[in-house]
C-alpha atoms as a PDB file:
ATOM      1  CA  UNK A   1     -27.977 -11.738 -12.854  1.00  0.00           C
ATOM      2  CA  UNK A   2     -25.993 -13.417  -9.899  1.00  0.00           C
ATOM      3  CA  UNK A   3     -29.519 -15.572  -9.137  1.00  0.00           C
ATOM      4  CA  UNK A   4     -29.626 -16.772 -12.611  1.00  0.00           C
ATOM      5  CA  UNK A   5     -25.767 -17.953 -12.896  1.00  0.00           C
ATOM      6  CA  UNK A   6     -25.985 -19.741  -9.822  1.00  0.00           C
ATOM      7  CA  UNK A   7     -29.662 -21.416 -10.876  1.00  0.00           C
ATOM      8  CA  UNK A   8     -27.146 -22.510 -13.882  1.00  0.00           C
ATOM      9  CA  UNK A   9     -24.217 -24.340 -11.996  1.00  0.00           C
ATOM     10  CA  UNK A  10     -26.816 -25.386  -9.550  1.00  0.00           C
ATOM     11  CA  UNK A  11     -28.273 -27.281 -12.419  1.00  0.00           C
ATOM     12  CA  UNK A  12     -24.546 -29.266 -12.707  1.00  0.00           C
ATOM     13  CA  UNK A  13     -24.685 -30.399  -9.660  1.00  0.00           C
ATOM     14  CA  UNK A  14     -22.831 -27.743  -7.906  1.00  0.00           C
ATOM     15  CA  UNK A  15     -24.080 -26.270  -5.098  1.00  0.00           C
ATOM     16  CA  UNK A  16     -24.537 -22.102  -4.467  1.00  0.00           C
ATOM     17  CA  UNK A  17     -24.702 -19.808  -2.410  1.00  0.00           C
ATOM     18  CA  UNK A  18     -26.523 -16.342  -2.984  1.00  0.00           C
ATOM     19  CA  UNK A  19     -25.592 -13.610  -0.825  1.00  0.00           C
ATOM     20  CA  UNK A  20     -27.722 -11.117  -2.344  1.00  0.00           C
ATOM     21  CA  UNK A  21     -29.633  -8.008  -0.568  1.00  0.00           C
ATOM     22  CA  UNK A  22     -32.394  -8.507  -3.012  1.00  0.00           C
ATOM     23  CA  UNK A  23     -33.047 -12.121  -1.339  1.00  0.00           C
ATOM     24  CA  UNK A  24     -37.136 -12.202  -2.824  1.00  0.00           C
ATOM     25  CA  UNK A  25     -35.443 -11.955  -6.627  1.00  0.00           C
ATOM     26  CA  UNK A  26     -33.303 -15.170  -6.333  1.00  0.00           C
ATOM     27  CA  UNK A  27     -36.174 -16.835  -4.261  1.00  0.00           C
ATOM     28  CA  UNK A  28     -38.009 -16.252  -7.333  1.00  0.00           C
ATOM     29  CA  UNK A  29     -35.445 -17.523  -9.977  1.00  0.00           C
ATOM     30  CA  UNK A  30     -35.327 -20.495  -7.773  1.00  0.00           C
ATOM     31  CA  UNK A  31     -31.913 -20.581  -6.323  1.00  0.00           C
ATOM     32  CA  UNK A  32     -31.667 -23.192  -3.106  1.00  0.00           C
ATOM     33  CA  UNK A  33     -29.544 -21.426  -0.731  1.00  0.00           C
ATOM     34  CA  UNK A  34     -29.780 -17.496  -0.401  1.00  0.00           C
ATOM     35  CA  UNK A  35     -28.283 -15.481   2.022  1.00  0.00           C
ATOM     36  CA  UNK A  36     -29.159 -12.151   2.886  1.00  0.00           C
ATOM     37  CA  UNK A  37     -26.489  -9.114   2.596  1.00  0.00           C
ATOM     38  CA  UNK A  38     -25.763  -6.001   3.389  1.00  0.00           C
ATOM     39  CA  UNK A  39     -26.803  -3.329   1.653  1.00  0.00           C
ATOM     40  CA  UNK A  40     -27.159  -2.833  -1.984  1.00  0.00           C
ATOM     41  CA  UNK A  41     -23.588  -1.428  -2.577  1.00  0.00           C
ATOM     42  CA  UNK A  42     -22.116  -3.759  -0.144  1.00  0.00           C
ATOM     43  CA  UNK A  43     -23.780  -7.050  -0.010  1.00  0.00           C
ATOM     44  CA  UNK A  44     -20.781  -8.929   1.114  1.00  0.00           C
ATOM     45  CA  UNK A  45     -19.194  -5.569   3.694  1.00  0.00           C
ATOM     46  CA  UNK A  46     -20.076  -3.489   6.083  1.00  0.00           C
ATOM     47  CA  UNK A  47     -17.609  -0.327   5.523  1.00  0.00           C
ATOM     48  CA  UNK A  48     -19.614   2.039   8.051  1.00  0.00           C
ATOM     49  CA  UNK A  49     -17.883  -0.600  10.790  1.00  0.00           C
ATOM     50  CA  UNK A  50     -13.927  -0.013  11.707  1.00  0.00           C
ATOM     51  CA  UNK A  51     -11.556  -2.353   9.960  1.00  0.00           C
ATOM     52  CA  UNK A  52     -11.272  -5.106  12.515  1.00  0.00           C
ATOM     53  CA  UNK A  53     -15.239  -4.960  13.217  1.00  0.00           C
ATOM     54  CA  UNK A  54     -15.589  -5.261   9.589  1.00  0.00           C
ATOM     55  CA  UNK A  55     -13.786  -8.108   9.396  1.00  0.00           C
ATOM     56  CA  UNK A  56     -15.167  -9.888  11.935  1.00  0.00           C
ATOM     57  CA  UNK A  57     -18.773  -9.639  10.188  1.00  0.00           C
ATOM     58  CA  UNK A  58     -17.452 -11.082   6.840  1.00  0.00           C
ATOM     59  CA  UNK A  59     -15.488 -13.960   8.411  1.00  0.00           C
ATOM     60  CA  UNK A  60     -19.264 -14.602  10.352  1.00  0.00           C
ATOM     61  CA  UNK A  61     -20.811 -14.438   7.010  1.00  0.00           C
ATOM     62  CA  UNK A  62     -18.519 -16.957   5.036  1.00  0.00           C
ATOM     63  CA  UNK A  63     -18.878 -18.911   8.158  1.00  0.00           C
ATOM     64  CA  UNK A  64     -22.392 -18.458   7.628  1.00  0.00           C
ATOM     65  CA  UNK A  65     -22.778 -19.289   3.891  1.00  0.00           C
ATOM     66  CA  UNK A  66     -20.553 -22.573   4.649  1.00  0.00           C
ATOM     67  CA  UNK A  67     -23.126 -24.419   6.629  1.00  0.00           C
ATOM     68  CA  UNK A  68     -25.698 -22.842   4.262  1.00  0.00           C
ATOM     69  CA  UNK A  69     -23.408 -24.421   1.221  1.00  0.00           C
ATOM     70  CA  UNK A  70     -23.813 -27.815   3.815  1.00  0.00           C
ATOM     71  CA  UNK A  71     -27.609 -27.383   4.166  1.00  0.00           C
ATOM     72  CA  UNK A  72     -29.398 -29.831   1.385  1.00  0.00           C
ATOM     73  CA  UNK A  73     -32.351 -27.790   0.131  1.00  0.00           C
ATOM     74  CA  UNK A  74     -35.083 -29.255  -2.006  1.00  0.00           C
ATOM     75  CA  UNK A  75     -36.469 -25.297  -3.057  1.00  0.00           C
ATOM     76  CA  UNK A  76     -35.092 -21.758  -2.353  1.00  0.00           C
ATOM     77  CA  UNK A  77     -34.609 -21.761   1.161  1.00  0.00           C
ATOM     78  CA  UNK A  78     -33.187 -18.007   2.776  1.00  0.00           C
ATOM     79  CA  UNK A  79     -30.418 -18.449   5.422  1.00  0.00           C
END
């Protein structure tokens, strides 16, 4: 699973961020920094929104997962 890939370059001293709609799973595998998504089909899109809407909401949720990526964490920690 994503949660357990990212636990793995975690562990090399490369930090991750988890945008995942199932945010409880990679709390459990122990990922630091988790981000919720979407939904299921889309974590990372919102295609119910009009193109330029759309885009606006992803460029808020890289934005988003960069200062998570920023954030030390010390144990799973949901953004």
């Amino acid at each position: 699973s994503g949660a357990t890939i990212g636990k793995e370059i975690e562990k090399r001293g490369i930090p991750v961020v988890l945008i995942t709609c199932l945010a409880n799973v990679a709390a459990q595998v122990g990922i630091g920094r988790i981000m919720g998504g979407s939904k299921f089909h889309y974590p990372v899109g919102q295609p119910q929104l009009p193109p330029e809407e759309e885009l606006r909401w992803r460029v808020g949720l890289m934005e988003k997962g960069l200062t998570a990526l920023e954030t030390p964490v010390q144990e799973p920690k949901i953004f």
